[in-house]
Protein backbone atom coordinates (compact mmCIF):
# COMPACT_ATOMS: atom_id res chain seq x y z
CA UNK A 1 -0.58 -86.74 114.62
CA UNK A 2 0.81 -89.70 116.44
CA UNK A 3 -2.05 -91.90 115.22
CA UNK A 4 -1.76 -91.27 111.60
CA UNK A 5 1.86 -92.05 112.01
CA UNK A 6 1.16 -94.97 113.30
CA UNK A 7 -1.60 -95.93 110.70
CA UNK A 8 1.32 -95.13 107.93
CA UNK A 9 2.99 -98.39 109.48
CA UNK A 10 0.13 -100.61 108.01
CA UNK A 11 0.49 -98.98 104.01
CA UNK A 12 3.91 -99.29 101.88
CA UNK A 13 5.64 -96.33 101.38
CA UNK A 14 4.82 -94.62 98.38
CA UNK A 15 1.35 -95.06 98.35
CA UNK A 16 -0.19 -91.72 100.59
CA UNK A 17 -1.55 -89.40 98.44
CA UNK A 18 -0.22 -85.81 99.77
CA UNK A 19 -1.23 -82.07 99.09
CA UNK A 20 1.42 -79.44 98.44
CA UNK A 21 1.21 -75.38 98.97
CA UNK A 22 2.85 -73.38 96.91
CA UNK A 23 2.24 -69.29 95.79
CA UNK A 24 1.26 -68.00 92.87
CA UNK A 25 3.04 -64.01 92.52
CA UNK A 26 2.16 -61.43 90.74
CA UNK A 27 5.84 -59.99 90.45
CA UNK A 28 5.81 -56.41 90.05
CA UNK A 29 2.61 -55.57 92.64
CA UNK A 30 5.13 -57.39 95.11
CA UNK A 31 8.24 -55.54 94.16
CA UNK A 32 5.58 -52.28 94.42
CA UNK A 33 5.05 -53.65 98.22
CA UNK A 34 8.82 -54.08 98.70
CA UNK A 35 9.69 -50.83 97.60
CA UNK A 36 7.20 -49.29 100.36
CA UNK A 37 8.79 -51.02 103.51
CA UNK A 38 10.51 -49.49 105.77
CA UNK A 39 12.57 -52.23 107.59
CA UNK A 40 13.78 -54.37 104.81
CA UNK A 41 14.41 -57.53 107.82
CA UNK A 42 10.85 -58.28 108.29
CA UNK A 43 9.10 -61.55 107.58
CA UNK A 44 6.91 -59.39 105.39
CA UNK A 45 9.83 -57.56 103.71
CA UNK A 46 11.84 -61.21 102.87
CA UNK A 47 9.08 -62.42 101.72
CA UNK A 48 8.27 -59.54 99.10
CA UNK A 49 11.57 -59.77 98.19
CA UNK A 50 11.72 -63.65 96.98
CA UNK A 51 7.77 -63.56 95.57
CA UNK A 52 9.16 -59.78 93.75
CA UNK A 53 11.90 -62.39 91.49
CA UNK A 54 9.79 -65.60 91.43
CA UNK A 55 6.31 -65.99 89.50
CA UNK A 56 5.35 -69.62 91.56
CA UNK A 57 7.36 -70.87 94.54
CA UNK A 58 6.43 -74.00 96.81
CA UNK A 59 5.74 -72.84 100.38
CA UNK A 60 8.07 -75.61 101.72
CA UNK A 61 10.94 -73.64 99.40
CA UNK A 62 9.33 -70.37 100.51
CA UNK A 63 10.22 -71.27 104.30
CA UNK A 64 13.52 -72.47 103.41
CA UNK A 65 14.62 -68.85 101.78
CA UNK A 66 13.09 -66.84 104.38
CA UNK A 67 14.20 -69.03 107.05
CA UNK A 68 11.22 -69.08 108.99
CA UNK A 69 8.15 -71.36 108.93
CA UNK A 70 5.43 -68.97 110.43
CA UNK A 71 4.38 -67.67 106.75
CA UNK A 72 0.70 -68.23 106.68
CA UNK A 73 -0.33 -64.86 108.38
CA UNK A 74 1.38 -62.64 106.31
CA UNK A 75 0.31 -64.55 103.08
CA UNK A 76 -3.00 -64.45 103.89
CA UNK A 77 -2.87 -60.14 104.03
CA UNK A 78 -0.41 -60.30 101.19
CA UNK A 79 -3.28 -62.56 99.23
CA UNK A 80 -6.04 -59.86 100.62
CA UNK A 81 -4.23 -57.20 98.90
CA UNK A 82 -4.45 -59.26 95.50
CA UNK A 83 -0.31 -59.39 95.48
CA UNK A 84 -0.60 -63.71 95.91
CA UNK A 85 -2.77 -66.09 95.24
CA UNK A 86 -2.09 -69.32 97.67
CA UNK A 87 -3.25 -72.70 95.93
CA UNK A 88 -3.17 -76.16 97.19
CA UNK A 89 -2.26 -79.25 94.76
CA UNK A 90 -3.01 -82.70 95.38
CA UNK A 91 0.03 -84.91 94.60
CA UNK A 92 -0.96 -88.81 93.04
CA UNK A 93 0.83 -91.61 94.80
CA UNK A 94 4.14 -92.69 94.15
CA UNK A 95 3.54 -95.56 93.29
CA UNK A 96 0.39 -97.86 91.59
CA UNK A 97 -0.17 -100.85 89.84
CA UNK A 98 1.85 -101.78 87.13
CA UNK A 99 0.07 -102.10 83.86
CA UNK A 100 1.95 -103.67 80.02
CA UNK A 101 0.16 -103.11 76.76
CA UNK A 102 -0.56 -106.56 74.95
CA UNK A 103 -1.69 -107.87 71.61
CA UNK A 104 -4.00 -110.41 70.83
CA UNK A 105 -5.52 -111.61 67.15
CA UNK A 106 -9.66 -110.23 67.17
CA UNK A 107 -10.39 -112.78 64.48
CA UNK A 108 -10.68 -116.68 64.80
CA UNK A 109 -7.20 -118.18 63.42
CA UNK A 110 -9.01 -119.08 60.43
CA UNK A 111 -10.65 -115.93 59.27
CA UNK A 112 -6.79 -114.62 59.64
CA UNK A 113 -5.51 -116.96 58.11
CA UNK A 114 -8.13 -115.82 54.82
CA UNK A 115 -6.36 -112.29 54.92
CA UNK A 116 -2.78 -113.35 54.72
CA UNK A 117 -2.29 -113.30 50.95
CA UNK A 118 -3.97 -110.60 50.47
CA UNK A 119 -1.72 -108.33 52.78
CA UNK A 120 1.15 -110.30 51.97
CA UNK A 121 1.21 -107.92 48.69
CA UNK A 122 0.98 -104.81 49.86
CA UNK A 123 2.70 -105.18 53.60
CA UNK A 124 4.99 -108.35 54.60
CA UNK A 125 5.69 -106.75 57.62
CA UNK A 126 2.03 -106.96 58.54
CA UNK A 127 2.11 -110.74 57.68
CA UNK A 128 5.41 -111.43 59.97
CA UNK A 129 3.12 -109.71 63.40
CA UNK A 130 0.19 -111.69 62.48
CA UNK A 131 1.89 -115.08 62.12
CA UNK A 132 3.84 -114.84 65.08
CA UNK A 133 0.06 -113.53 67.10
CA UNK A 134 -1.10 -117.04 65.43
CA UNK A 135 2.27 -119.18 66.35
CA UNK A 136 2.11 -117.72 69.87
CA UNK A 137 -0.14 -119.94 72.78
CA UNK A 138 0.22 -117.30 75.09
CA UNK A 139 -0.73 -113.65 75.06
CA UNK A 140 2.14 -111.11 73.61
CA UNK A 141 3.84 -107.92 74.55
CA UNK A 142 3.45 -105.48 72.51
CA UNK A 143 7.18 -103.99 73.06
CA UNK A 144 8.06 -108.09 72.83
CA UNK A 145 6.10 -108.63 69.40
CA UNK A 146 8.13 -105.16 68.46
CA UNK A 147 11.07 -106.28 69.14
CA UNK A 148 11.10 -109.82 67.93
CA UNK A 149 9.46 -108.79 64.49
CA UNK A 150 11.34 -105.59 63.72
CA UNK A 151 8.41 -103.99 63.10
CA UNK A 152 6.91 -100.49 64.43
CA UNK A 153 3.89 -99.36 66.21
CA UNK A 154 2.27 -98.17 62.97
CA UNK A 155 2.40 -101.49 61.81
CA UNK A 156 0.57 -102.73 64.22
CA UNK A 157 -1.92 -99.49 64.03
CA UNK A 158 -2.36 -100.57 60.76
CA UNK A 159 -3.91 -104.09 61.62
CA UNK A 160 -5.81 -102.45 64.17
CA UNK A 161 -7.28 -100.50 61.59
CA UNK A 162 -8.09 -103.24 59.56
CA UNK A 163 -9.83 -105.13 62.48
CA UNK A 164 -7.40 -108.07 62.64
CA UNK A 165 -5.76 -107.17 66.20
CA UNK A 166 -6.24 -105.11 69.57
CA UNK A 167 -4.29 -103.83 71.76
CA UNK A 168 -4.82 -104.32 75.79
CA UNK A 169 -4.10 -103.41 79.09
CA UNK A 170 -2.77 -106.14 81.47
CA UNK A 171 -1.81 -105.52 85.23
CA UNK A 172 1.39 -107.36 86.10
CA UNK A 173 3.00 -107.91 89.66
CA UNK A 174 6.18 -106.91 90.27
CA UNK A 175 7.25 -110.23 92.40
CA UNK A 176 10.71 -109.86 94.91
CA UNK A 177 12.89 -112.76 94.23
CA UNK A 178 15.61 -113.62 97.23
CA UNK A 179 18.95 -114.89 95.50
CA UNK A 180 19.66 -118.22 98.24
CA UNK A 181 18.87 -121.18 97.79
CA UNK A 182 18.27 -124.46 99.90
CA UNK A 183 17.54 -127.54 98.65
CA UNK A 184 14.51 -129.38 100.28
CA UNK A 185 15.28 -132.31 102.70
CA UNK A 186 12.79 -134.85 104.45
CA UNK A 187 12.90 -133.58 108.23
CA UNK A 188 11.89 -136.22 110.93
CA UNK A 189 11.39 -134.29 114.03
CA UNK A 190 13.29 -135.14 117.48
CA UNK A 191 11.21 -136.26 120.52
CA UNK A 192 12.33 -132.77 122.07
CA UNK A 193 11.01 -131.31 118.44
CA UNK A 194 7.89 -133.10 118.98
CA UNK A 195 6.61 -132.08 122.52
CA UNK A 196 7.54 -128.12 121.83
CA UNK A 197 5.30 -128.93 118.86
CA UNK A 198 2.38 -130.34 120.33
CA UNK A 199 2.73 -128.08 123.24
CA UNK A 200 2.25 -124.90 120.82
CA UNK A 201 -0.30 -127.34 118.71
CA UNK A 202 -2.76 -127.69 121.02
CA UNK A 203 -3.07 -123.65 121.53
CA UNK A 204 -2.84 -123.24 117.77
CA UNK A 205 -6.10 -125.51 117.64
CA UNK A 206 -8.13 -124.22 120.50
CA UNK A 207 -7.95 -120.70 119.27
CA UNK A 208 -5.68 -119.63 122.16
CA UNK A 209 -3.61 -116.77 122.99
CA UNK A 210 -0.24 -117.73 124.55
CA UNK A 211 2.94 -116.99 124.44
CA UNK A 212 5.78 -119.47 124.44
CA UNK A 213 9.86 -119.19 124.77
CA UNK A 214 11.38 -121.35 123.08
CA UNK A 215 14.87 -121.51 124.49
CA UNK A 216 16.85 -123.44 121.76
CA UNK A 217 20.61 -123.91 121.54
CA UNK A 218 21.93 -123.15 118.02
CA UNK A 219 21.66 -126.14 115.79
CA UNK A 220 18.89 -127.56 117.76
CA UNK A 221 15.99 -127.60 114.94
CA UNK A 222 14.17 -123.95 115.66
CA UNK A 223 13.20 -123.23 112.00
CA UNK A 224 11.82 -127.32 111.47
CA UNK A 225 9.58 -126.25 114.72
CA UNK A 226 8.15 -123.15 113.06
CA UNK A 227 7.89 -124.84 110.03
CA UNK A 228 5.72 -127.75 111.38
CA UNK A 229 3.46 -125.34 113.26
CA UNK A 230 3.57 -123.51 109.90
CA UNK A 231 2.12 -126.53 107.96
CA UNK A 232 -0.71 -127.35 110.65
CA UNK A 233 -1.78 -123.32 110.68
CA UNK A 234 -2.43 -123.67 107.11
CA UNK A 235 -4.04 -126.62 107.33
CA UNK A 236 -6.61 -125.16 109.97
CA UNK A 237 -7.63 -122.70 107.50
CA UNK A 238 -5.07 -120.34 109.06
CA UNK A 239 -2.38 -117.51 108.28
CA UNK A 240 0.98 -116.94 110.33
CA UNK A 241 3.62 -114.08 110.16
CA UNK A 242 7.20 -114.74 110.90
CA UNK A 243 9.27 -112.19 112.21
CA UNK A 244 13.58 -112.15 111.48
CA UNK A 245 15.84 -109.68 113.35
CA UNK A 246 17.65 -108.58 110.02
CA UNK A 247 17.13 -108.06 106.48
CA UNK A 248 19.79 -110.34 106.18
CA UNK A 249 18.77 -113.52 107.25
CA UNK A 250 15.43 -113.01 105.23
CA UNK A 251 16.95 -115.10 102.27
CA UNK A 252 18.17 -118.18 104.37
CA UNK A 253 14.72 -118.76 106.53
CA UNK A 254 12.48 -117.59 103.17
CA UNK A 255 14.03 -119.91 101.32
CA UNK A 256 12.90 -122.40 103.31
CA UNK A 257 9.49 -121.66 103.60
CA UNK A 258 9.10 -121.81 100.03
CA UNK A 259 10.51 -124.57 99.29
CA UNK A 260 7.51 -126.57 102.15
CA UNK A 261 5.13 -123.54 100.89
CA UNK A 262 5.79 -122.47 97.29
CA UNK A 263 3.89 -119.19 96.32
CA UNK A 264 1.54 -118.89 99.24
CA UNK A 265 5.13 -117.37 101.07
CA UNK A 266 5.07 -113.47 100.74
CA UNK A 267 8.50 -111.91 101.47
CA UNK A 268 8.12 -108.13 103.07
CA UNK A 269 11.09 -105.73 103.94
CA UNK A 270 12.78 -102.27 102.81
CA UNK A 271 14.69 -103.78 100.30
CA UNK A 272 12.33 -104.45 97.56
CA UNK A 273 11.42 -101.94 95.64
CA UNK A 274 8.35 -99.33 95.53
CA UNK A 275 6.54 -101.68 93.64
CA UNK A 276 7.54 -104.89 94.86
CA UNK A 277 6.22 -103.74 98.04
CA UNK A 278 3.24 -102.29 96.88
CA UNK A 279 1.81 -105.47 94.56
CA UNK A 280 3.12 -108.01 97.73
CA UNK A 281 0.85 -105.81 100.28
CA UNK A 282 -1.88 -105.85 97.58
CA UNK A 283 -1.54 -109.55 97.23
CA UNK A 284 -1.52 -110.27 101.22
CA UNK A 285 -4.67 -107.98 101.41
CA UNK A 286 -6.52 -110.11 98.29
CA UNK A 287 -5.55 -113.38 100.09
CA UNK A 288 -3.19 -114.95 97.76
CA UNK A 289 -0.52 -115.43 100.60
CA UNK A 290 -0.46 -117.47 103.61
CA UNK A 291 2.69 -117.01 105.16
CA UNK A 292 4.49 -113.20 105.62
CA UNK A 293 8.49 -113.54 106.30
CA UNK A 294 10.40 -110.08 106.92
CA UNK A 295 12.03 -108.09 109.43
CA UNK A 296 9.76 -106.27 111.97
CA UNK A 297 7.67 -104.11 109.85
CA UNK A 298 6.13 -107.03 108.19
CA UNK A 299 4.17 -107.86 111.49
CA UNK A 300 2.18 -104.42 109.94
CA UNK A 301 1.23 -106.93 107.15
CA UNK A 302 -2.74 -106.55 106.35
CA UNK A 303 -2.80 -110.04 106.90
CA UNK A 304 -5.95 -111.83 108.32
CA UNK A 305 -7.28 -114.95 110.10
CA UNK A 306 -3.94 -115.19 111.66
CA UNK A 307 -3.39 -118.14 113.65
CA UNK A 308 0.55 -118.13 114.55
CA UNK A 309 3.30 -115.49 114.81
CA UNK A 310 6.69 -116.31 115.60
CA UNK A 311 9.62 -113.77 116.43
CA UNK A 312 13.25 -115.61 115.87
CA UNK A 313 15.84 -114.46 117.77
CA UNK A 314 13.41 -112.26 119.99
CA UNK A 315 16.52 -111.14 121.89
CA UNK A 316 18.08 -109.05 119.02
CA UNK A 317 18.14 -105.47 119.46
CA UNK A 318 16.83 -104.91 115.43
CA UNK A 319 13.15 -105.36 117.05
CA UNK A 320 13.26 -101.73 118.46
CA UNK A 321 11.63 -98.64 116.16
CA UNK A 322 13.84 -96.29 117.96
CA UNK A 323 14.38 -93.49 115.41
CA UNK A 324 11.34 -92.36 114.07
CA UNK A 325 7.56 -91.91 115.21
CA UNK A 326 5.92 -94.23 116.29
CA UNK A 327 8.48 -95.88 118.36
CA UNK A 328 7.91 -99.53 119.14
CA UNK A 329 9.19 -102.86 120.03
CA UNK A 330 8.33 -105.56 117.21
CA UNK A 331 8.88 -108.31 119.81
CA UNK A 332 5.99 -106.75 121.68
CA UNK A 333 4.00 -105.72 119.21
CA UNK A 334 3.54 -109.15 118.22
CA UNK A 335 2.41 -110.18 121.11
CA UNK A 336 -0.20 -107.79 121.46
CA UNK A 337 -1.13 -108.59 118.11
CA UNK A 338 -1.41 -112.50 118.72
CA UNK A 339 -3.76 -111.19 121.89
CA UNK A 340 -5.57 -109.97 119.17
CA UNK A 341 -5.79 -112.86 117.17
CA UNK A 342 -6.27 -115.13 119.68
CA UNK A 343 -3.55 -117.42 118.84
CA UNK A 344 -0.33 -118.62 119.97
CA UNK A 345 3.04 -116.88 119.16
CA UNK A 346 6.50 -118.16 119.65
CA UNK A 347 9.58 -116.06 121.03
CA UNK A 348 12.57 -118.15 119.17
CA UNK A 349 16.18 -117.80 120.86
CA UNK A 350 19.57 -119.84 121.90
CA UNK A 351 19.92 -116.70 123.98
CA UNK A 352 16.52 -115.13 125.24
CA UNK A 353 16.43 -111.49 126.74
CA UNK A 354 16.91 -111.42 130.07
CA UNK A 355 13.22 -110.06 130.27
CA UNK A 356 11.91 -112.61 128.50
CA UNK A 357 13.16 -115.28 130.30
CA UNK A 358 12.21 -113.52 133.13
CA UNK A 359 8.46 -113.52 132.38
CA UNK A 360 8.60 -116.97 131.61
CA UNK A 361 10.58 -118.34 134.96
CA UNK A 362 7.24 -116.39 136.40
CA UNK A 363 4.38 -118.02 134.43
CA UNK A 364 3.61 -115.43 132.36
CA UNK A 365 5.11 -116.77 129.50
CA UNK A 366 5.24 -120.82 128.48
CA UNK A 367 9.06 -122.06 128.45
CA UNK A 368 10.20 -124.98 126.03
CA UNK A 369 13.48 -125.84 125.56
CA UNK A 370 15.37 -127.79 122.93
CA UNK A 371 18.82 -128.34 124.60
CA UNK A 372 20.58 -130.59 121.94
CA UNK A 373 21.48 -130.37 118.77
CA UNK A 374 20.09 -132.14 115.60
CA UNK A 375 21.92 -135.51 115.20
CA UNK A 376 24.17 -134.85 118.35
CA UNK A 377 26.14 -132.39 117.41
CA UNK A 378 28.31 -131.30 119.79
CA UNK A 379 28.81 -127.77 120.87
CA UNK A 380 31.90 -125.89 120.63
CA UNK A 381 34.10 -125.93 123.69
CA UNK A 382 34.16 -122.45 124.74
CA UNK A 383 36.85 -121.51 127.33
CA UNK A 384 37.03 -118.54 129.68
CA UNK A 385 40.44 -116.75 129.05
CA UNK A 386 41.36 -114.04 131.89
């Protein structure tokens, strides 16, 4: 039970195929059967009495009414007696790819071009679809070509008929956009930049599991450091997830991304919609992204050949699975899951967890440390007030 919970972690919601109970009554045998029982409180006896006014009732409803979820015993001897019939349906998935009916000429332009006088006497409304098929470069909608011709679906049955156009399926994605914006800036890295860089560089290149704090004062250039590592991953032939605490501050760090990464940046969190989620996942299993960005169930991502995984602001609280099954700690996770890839991951924070910082004052993870900020800022003045 635990396992397949688990394993639900690693498919978007929506997408589990699931069977459903429900009982089939034959109405007056069971109101027969009711009117025989002595004790009208029994399981058996509530149960007649719902199946006596209802010809098909889910189980799951069946429990509800009755109160009680122990029904498969008496059903069984109620089926035996030829008073139910229980049958099990097999509900589709939620959700699936999206699919758009389009039009396209089946003629050369010229050969169409031959039949437009000839149908421009008997239906101008035929003429107006196939000029616009002929004026258009790329391939039309039908509900587009509809709409922008005032026409009808029988006109365009009627040129199918004819053999002058067809009518196709095409599978679209369903693509999350994030409403911020950043506008892309040349970064030179700091000398502190640069040695937490080639620190994590030389582990990202040797194929090497490690884990690395990197304690970073706000300001000091965190996000430039992922995104450096990012660039040299995906120049090795590589993938890399990056974990955020919240939802929230997807936007800001996604934007980002794509602006150094364009379209090979897949964005993955509870937000989107069914099908948002469901062509992204699709298009991180097919390869067409390099780079995951969400909160922590994108570290579930199918992704492969992953060669960095960074958590930013691994202290935050967000990381923890604490109300449903399985129960987890993204933070952790990760790390287990960079064991698994064999390559480095980074623990990003101006304020580490005490536990973190513990395990890397001990060796077992690497500390770096930006302590400035970018261009000397200064930090606030912060004053203790009893």
């Amino acid at each position: 039970l635990f396992f397949s919970k688990a394993l639900k972690n690693s498919v978007p919601y929506g997408t589990e195929i699931e069977s459903k109970r429900k009982v089939v009554a034959d109405k007056d045998f069971c109101a027969e059967l009711l009117a025989k029982e002595k004790k009208q409180n029994t399981l058996k006896a509530k149960l007649l009495n719902v199946l006596s006014q209802k010809d098909v009732v889910k189980i799951s409803q069946l429990q509800k009414e009755v109160k009680n979820k122990n029904l498969y015993s008496v059903l069984r001897n109620l089926e035996k007696l030829g008073a139910v019939t229980v049958l099990t349906e097999i509900e589709s998935a939620k959700v699936r790819a999206k699919k758009v009916k389009c039009v396209k000429l089946k003629k050369s332009i010229d050969e169409t071009y031959q039949y437009l006088p000839e149908i421009e006497k008997s239906s101008p409304k035929q003429v107006v679809i196939l000029l616009e098929l002929l004026s258009s470069k790329d391939e039309v909608y039908l509900s587009e070509l509809l709409k922008k011709t005032k026409t009808s679906s029988s006109t365009i049955n009627s040129l199918i008929k004819k053999g002058l156009v067809e009518i196709y399926e095409k599978e679209i994605e369903r693509t999350y956009k994030e409403t911020y914006n950043e506008e892309l800036k040349e970064v030179q890295l700091t000398e502190a930049q640069k040695i937490v860089v080639d620190r994590i560089n030389d582990a990202l290149e040797k194929n090497r599991f490690e884990t690395f704090l990197l304690h970073g004062v706000t300001g000091s250039g965190k996000t430039q450091v992922y995104i450096e590592l990012t660039k040299r991953a995906i120049k090795s032939g590589k993938n890399v997830i990056i974990l955020v605490p919240e939802i929230s501050l997807t936007p800001q760090i996604t934007s980002r991304f794509i602006n150094y990464f364009g379209d090979a940046v897949a964005v993955f969190h509870s937000r989107m919609s069914l099908g948002e989620r469901y062509d992204t996942w699709r298009g991180i299993i097919s390869s067409k992204y390099k780079i995951v960005i969400g909160p922590r169930s994108a570290l579930f991502a199918p992704l492969k050949n992953i060669g960095l995984i960074v958590v930013d602001e691994e202290h935050d609280q967000s990381y923890k699975q604490q109300e449903i099954v399985p129960k987890y700690h993204a933070r952790d996770s990760a790390i287990i899951r960079a064991k698994f890839n064999n390559c480095p991951i980074i623990l990003g924070s101006a304020t580490p967890s005490i536990e973190s910082m513990y395990n890397a004052l001990n060796g077992k993870y690497v500390l770096l440390e930006l302590p400035e900020r970018i261009d000397n800022a200064k930090m606030p003045v912060i004053k203790l007030i009893d």
